[in-house]
Protein backbone atom coordinates (compact mmCIF):
# COMPACT_ATOMS: atom_id res chain seq x y z
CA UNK A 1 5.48 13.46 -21.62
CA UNK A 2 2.80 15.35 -18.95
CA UNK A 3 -0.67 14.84 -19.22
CA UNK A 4 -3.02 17.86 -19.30
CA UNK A 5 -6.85 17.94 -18.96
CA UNK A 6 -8.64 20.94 -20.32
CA UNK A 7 -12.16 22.17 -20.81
CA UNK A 8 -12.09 24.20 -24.08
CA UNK A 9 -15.13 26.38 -25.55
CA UNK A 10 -16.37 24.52 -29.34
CA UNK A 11 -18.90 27.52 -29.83
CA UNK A 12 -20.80 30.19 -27.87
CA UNK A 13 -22.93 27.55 -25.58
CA UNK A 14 -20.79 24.44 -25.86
CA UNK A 15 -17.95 23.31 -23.63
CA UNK A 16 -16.00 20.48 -24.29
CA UNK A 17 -13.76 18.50 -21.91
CA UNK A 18 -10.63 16.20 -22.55
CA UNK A 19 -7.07 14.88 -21.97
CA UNK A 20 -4.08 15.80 -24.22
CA UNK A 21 -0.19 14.98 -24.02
CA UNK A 22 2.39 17.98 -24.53
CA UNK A 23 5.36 18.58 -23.07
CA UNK A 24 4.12 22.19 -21.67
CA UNK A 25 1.31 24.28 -20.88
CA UNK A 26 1.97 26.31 -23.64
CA UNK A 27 2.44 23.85 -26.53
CA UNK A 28 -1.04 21.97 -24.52
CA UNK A 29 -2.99 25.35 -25.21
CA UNK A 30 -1.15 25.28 -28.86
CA UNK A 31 -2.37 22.16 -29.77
CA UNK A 32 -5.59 22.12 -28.64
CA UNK A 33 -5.91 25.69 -30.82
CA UNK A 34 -5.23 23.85 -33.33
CA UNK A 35 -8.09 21.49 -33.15
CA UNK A 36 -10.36 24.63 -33.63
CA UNK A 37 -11.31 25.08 -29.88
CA UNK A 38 -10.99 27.57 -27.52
CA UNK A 39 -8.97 26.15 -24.09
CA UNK A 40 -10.41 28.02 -20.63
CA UNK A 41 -8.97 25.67 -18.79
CA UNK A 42 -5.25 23.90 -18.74
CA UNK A 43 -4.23 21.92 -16.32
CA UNK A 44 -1.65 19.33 -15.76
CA UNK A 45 -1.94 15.71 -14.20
CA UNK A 46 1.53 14.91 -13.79
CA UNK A 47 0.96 11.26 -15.67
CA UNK A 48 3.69 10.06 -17.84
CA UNK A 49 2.58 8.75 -21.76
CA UNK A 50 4.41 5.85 -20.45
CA UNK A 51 2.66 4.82 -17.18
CA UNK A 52 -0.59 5.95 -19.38
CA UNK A 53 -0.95 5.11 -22.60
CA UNK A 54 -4.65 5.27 -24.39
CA UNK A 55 -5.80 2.15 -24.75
CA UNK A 56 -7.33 0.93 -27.86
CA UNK A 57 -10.58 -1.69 -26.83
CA UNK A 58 -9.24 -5.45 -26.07
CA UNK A 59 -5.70 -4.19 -25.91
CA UNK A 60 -4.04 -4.76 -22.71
CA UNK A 61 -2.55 -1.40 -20.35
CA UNK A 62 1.20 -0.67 -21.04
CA UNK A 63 3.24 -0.35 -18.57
CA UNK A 64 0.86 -1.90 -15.91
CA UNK A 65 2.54 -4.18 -13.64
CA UNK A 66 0.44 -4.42 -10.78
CA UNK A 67 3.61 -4.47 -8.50
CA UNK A 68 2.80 -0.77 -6.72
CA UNK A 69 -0.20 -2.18 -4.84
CA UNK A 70 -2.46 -4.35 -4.84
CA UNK A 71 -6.23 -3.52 -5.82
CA UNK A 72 -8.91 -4.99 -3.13
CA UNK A 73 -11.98 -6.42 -3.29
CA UNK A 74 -13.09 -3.26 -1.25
CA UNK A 75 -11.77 -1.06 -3.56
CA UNK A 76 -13.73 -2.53 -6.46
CA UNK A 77 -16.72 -2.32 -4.67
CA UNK A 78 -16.25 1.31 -3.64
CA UNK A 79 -15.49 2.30 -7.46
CA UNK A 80 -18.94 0.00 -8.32
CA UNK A 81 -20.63 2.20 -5.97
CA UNK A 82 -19.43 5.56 -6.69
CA UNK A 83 -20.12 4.59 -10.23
CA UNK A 84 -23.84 3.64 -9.91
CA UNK A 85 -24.63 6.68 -7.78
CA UNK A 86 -23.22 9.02 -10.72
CA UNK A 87 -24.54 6.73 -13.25
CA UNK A 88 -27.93 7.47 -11.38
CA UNK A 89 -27.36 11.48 -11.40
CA UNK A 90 -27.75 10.99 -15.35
CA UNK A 91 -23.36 11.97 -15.43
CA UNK A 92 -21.98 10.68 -19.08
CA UNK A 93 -20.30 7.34 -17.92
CA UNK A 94 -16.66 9.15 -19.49
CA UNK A 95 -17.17 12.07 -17.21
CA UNK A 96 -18.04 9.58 -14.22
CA UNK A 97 -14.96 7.86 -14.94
CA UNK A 98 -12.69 11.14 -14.97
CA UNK A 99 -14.38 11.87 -11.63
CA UNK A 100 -13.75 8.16 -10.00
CA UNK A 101 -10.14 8.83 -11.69
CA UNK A 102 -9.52 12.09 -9.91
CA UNK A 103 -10.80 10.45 -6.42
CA UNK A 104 -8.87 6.95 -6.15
CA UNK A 105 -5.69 7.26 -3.72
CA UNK A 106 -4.56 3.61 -5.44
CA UNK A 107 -2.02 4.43 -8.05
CA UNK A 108 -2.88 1.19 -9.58
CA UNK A 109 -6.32 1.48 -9.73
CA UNK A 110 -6.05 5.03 -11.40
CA UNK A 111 -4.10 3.55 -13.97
CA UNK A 112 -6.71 1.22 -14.66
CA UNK A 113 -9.69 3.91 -14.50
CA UNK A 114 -7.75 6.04 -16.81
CA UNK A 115 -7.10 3.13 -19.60
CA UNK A 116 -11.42 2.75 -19.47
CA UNK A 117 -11.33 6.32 -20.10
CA UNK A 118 -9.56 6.02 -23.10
CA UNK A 119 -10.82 3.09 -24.07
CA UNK A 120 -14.09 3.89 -24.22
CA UNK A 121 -13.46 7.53 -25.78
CA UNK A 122 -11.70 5.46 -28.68
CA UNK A 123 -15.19 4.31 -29.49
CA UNK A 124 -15.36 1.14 -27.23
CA UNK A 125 -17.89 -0.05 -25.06
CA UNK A 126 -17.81 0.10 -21.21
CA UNK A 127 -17.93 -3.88 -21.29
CA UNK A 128 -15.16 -4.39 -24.02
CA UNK A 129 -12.58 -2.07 -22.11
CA UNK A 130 -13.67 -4.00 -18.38
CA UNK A 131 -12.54 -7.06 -20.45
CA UNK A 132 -9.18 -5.46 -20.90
CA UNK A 133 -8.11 -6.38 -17.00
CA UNK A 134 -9.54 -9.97 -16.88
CA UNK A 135 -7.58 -9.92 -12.81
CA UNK A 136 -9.67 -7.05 -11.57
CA UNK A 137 -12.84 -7.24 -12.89
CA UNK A 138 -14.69 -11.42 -12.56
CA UNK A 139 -16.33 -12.41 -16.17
CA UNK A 140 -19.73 -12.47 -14.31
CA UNK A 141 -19.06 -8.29 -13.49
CA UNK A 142 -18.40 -7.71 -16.97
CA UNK A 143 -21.25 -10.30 -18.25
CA UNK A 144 -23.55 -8.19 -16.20
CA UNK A 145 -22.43 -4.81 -17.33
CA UNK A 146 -23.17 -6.67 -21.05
CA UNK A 147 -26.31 -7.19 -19.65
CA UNK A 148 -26.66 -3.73 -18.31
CA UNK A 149 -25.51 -2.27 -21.82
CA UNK A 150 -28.13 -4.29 -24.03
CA UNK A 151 -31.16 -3.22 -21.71
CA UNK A 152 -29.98 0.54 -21.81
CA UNK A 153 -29.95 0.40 -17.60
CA UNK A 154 -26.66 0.25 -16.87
CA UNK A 155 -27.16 1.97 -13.07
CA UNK A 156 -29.43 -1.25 -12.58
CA UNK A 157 -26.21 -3.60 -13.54
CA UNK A 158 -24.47 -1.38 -11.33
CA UNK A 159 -26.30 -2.16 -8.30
CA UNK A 160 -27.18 -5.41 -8.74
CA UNK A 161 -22.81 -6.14 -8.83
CA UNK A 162 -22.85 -3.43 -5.71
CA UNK A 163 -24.98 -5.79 -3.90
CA UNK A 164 -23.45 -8.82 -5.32
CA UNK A 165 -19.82 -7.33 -4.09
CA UNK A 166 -21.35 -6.34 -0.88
CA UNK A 167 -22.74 -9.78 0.21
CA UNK A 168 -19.09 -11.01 -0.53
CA UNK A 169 -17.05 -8.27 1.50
CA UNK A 170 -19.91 -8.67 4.49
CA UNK A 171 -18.89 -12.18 4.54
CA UNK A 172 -15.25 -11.81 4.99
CA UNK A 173 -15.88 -9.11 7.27
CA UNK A 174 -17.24 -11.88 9.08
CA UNK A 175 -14.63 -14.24 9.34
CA UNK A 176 -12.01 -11.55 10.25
CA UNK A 177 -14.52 -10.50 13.39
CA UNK A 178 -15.04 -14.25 14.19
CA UNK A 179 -11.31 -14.91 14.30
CA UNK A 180 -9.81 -11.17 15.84
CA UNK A 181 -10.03 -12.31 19.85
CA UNK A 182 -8.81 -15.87 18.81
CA UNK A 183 -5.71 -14.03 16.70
CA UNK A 184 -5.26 -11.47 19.85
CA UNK A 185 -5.42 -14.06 22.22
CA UNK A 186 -2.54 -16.16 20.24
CA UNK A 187 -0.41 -13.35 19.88
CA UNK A 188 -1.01 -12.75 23.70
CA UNK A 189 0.12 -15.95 25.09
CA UNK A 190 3.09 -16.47 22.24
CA UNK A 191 4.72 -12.73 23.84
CA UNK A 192 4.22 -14.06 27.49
CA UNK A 193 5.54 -17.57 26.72
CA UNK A 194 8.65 -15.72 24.76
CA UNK A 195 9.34 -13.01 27.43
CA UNK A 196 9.21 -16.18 30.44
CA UNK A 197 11.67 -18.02 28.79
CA UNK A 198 14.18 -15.45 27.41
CA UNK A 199 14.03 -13.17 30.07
CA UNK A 200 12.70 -14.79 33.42
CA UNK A 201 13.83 -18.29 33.45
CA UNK A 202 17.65 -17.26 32.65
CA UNK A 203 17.43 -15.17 36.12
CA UNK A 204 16.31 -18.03 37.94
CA UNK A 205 18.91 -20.98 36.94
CA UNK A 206 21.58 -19.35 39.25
CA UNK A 207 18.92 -19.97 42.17
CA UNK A 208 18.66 -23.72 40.94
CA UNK A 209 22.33 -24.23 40.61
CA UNK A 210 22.74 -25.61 43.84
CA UNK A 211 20.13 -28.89 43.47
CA UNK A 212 21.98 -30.58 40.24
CA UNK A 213 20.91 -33.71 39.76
CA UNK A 214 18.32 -33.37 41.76
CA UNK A 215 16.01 -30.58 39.69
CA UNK A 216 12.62 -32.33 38.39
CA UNK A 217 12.92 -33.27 34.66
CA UNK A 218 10.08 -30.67 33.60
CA UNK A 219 12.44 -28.21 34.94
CA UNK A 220 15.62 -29.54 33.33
CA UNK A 221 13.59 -29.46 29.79
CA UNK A 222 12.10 -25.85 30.52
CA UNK A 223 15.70 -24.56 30.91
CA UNK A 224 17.33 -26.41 28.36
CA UNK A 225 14.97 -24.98 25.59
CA UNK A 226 15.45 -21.41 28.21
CA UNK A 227 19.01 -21.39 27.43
CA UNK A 228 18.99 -22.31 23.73
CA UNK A 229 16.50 -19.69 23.28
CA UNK A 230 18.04 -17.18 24.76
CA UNK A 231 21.04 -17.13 23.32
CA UNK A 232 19.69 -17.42 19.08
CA UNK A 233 15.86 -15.87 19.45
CA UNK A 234 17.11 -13.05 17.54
CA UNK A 235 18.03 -15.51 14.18
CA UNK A 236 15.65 -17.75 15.41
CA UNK A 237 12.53 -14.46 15.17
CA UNK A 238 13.94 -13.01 12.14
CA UNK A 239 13.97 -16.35 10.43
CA UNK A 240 9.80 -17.08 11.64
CA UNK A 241 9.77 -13.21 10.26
CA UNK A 242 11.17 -13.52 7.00
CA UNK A 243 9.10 -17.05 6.46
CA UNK A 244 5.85 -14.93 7.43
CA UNK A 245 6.74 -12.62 4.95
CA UNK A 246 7.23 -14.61 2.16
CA UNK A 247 4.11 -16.56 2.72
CA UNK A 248 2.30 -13.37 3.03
CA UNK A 249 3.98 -11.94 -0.45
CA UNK A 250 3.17 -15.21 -2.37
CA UNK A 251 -0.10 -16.03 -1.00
CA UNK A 252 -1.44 -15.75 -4.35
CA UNK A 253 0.87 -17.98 -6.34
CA UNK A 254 -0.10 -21.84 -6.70
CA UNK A 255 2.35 -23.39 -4.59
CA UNK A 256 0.79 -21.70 -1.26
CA UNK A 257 -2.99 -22.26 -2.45
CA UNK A 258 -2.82 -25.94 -3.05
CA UNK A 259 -1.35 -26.12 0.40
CA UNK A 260 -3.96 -24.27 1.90
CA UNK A 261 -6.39 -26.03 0.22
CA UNK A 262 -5.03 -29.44 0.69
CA UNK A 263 -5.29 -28.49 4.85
CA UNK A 264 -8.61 -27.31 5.02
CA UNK A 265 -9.65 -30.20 3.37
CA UNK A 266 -8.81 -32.19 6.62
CA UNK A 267 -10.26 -29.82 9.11
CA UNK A 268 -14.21 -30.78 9.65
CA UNK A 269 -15.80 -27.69 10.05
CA UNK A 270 -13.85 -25.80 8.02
CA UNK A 271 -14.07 -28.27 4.41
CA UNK A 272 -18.11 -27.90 5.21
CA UNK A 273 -17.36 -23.89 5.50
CA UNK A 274 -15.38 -23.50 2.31
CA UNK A 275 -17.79 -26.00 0.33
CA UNK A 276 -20.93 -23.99 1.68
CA UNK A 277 -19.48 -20.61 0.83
CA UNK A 278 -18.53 -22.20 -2.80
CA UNK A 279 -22.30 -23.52 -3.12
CA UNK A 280 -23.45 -20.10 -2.29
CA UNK A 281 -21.00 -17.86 -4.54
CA UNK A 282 -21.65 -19.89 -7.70
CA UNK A 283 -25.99 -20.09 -6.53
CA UNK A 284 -25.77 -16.00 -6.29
CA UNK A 285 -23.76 -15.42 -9.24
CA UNK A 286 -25.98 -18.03 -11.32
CA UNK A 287 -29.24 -16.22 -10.34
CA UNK A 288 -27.73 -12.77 -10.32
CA UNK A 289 -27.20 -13.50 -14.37
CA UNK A 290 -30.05 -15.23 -14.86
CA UNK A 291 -31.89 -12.06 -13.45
CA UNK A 292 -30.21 -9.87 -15.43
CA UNK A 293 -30.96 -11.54 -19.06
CA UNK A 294 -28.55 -13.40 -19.66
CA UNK A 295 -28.84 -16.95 -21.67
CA UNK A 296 -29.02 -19.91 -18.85
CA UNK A 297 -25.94 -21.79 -20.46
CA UNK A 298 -24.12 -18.50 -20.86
CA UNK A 299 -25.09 -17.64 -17.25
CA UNK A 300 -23.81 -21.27 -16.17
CA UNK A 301 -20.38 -20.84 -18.33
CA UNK A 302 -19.74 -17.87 -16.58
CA UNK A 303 -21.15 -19.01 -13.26
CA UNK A 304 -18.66 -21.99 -12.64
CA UNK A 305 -15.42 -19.49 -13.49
CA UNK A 306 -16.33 -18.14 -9.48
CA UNK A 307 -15.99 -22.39 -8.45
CA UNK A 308 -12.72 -23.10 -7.27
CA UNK A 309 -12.93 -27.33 -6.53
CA UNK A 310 -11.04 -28.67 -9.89
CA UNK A 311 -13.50 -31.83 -9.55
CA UNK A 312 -16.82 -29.97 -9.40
CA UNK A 313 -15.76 -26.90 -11.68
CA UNK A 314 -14.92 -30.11 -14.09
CA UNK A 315 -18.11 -31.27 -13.73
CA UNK A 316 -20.02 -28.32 -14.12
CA UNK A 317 -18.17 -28.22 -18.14
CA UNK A 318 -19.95 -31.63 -18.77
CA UNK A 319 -23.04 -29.97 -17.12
CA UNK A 320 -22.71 -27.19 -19.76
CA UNK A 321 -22.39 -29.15 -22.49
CA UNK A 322 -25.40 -31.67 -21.39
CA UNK A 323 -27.72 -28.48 -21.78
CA UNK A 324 -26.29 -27.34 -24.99
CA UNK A 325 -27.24 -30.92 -26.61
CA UNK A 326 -31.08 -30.88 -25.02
CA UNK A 327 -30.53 -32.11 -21.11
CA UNK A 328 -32.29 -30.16 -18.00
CA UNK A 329 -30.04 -28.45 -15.74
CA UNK A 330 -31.00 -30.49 -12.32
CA UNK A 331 -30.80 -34.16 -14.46
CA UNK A 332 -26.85 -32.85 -15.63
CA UNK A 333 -25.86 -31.60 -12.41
CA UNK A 334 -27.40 -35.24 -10.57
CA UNK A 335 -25.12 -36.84 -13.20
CA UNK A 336 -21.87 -35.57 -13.24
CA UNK A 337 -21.29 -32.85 -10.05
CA UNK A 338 -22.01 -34.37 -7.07
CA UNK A 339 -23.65 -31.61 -5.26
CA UNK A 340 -26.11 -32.19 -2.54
CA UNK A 341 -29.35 -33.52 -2.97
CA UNK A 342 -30.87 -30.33 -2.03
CA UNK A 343 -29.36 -28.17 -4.49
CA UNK A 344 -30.44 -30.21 -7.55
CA UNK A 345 -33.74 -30.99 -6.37
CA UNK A 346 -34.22 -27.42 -5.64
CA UNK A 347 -32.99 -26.99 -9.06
CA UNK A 348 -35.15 -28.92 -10.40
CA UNK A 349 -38.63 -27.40 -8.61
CA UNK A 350 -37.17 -24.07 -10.35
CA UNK A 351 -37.54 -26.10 -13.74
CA UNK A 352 -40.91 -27.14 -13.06
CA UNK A 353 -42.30 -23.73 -11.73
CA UNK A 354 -40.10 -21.29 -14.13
CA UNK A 355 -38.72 -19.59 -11.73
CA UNK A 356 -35.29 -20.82 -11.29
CA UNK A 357 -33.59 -17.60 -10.49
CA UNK A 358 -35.96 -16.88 -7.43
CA UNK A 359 -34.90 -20.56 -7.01
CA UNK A 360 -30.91 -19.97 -6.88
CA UNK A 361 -31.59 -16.95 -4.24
CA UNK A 362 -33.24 -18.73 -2.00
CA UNK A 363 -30.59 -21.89 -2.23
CA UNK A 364 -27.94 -18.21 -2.13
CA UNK A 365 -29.48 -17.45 1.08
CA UNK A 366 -29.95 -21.51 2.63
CA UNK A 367 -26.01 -21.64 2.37
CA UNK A 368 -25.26 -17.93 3.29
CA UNK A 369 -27.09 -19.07 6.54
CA UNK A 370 -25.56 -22.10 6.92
CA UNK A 371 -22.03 -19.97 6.56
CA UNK A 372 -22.81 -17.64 9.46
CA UNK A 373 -23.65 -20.70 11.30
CA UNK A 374 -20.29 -22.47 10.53
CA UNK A 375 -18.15 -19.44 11.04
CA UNK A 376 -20.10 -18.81 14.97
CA UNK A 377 -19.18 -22.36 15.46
CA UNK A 378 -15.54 -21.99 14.37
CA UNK A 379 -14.98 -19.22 16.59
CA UNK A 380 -16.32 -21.21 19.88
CA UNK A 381 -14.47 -23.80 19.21
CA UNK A 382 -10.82 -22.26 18.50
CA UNK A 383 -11.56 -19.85 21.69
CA UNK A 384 -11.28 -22.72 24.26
CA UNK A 385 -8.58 -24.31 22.47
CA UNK A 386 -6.12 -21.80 22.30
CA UNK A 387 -6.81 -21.05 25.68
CA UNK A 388 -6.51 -25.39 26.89
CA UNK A 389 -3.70 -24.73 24.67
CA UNK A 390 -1.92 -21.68 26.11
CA UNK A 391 -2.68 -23.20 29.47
CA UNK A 392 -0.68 -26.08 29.09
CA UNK A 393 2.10 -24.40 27.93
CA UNK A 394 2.45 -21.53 30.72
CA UNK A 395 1.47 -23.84 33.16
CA UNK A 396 4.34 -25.93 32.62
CA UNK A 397 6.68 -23.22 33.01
CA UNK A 398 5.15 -22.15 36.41
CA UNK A 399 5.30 -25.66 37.66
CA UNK A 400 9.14 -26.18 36.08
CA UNK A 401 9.66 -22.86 38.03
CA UNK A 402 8.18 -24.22 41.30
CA UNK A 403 8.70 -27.33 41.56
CA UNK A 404 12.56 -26.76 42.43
CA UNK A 405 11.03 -23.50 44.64
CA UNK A 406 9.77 -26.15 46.79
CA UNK A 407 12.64 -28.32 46.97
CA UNK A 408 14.63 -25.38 47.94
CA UNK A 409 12.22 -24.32 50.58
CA UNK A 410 12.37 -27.67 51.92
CA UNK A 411 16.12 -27.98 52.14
CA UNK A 412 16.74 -25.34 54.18
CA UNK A 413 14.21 -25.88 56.48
């Protein structure tokens, strides 16, 4: 059945604005007549009862599948920030959302605007209905919307996630920068090693016929792999193809992450990298809560959901429950997490001086540093390897190719 929205007149000076379900215009105006109003305005939003259904608080979206397309981190943040600036212009938070509804391209995400819509005009708060889609928005945005709701400043909540968002998106932005010219460069020398030996090398072997025997064995290898090549690349690229695809379409599912996680854990640089940036999420989201009134052990419960490492996220638990039965946050964490010296003892100078939010920002801000360092150094150092790298490889292919050149050469003179 359609959706309509309509602005009705409820007296003289008052307008009122809402959604209703009919299966026409006319029946629309009908039944809104029969609430006692006055509709002005009818309009339809061509969404199905189905793909929309109002929500009720804590109940989950029918219908929602989250197959159509996925929603980003950028797209959060852009809804976060639309939302404080209206929330700023003193706009009702229903009529904000109705506005964010009306501008979001992703059908997914509109879904999901339109459910906190309803939601909340069922009589539930802005926090309770964020709760409903546990995947799109993290326990410590929805802790600090709490926040935002019990101190009446819910544009400040707003901004401080917009900020907290933005510090995260910055950093990826980052690491896709730092590893663009190595990723062109690979691509690069992959085409020109691909087009030498399915296309070039082929017209040559009728030139090195004649030698036999006699061709060097780096030539003999650059044509055997030339002619097997050539003759299945095309199963041979649609099987790499279809392999890329799938690991692309499950990258989210457990299989691929322990993988990926197992790796990195041998690479150097890159296991400091991913520990620093873990160090720094769970620091900013710590203080972040802490700043915005939240309890410290509900601030630390929430705080370790952003920690991925089993062992440490483990750790922090027992760190949880320490505090609850009397223990001091940097004496816990020295007992059963095993982070650096310098974050508990920073911890602790927080404990001493009361300020251990200003505390977690500037330990946020150590690592963030230490991150942009890393990710500089990652990029120098995979720059000159895929080039070594490429090198080698098209460098053997010009010396298989003239190495026979010469022999040639040097038989007919």
């Amino acid at each position: 059945m359609p959706l309509f929205r309509y602005k009705a007149k409820k007296d003289l000076d008052q307008v009122v604005e809402g959604f209703i379900e009919a299966a026409n215009k006319e029946e629309a105006i009908a039944k809104i007549g029969e609430t006692g109003l006055f509709p002005v305005f009818v309009k339809e939003e061509g969404i199905s009862s189905d793909a929309a259904k109002e929500q009720k608080p804590n109940a989950p979206l029918a219908g929602f599948t989250g197959r159509r397309k996925r929603i980003t981190s950028a797209e959060i943040l852009e809804f976060t920030r639309k939302l404080t600036t209206l929330i700023r212009a003193r706009v009702e938070l229903i009529e904000s959302l109705r506005i964010l509804y009306e501008q979001t391209d992703n059908v997914n995400f509109r879904e999901i605007i339109f459910a906190l819509f309803n939601s909340i005009k069922a009589g539930g708060s802005f926090s309770q209905s964020l709760e409903i889609f546990p995947k799109v928005f993290s326990p410590i945005f929805v802790s600090l919307i709490k926040a935002g709701e019990a101190s009446g400043r819910l544009d400040i909540a707003l901004e401080q996630i917009s900020e907290f968002l933005s510090r995260q998106e910055s950093l990826k932005k980052k690491i896709m920068v730092a590893l663009a010219y190595p990723a062109l460069l690979l691509c690069v020398g992959i085409a020109s090693i691909f087009v030498l030996i399915n296309f070039v090398i082929p017209r040559l072997k009728p030139i090195f016929a004649g030698l036999g025997d006699k061709l060097p064995l780096i030539t003999k290898i650059v044509l055997a792999v030339s002619q097997y090549s050539s003759k299945f690349w095309i199963p041979l690229c649609s099987g790499i193809f279809l392999i890329c695809a799938l690991i692309y379409a499950r990258r989210g599912s457990s299989v691929f992450a322990a993988a990926f996680k197992k790796i990195r854990k041998h690479i150097p640089v890159v296991k400091r990298l991913v520990k620093n940036q873990e160090l720094n999420m769970f620091a900013r989201s710590f203080c972040l809560l802490l700043k915005s009134g939240v309890p410290a052990l509900n601030s630390l419960s929430i705080s370790l959901e952003s920690v991925e490492d089993s062992t440490l996220k483990a750790g922090l638990k027992k760190v949880t429950a320490e505090i609850a039965s009397g223990e001091t946050i940097s004496k816990s964490m020295g007992k059963f997490t095993g982070l650096p010296v310098f974050f508990i003892k920073m911890i602790a100078v927080g404990e001493e001086s009361g300020r251990i939010a200003e505390v977690l920002e500037e330990i946020s801000d150590s690592y963030a540093e230490q991150i942009e360092s890393d990710i500089a150094l990652i990029s120098s150092l995979i720059e000159p390897v895929l080039i070594l790298s490429l090198g080698v490889v098209l460098g053997t292919i010009v010396l298989a190719v003239l190495l026979p050149t010469f022999q040639v050469t040097q038989m007919v003179h």
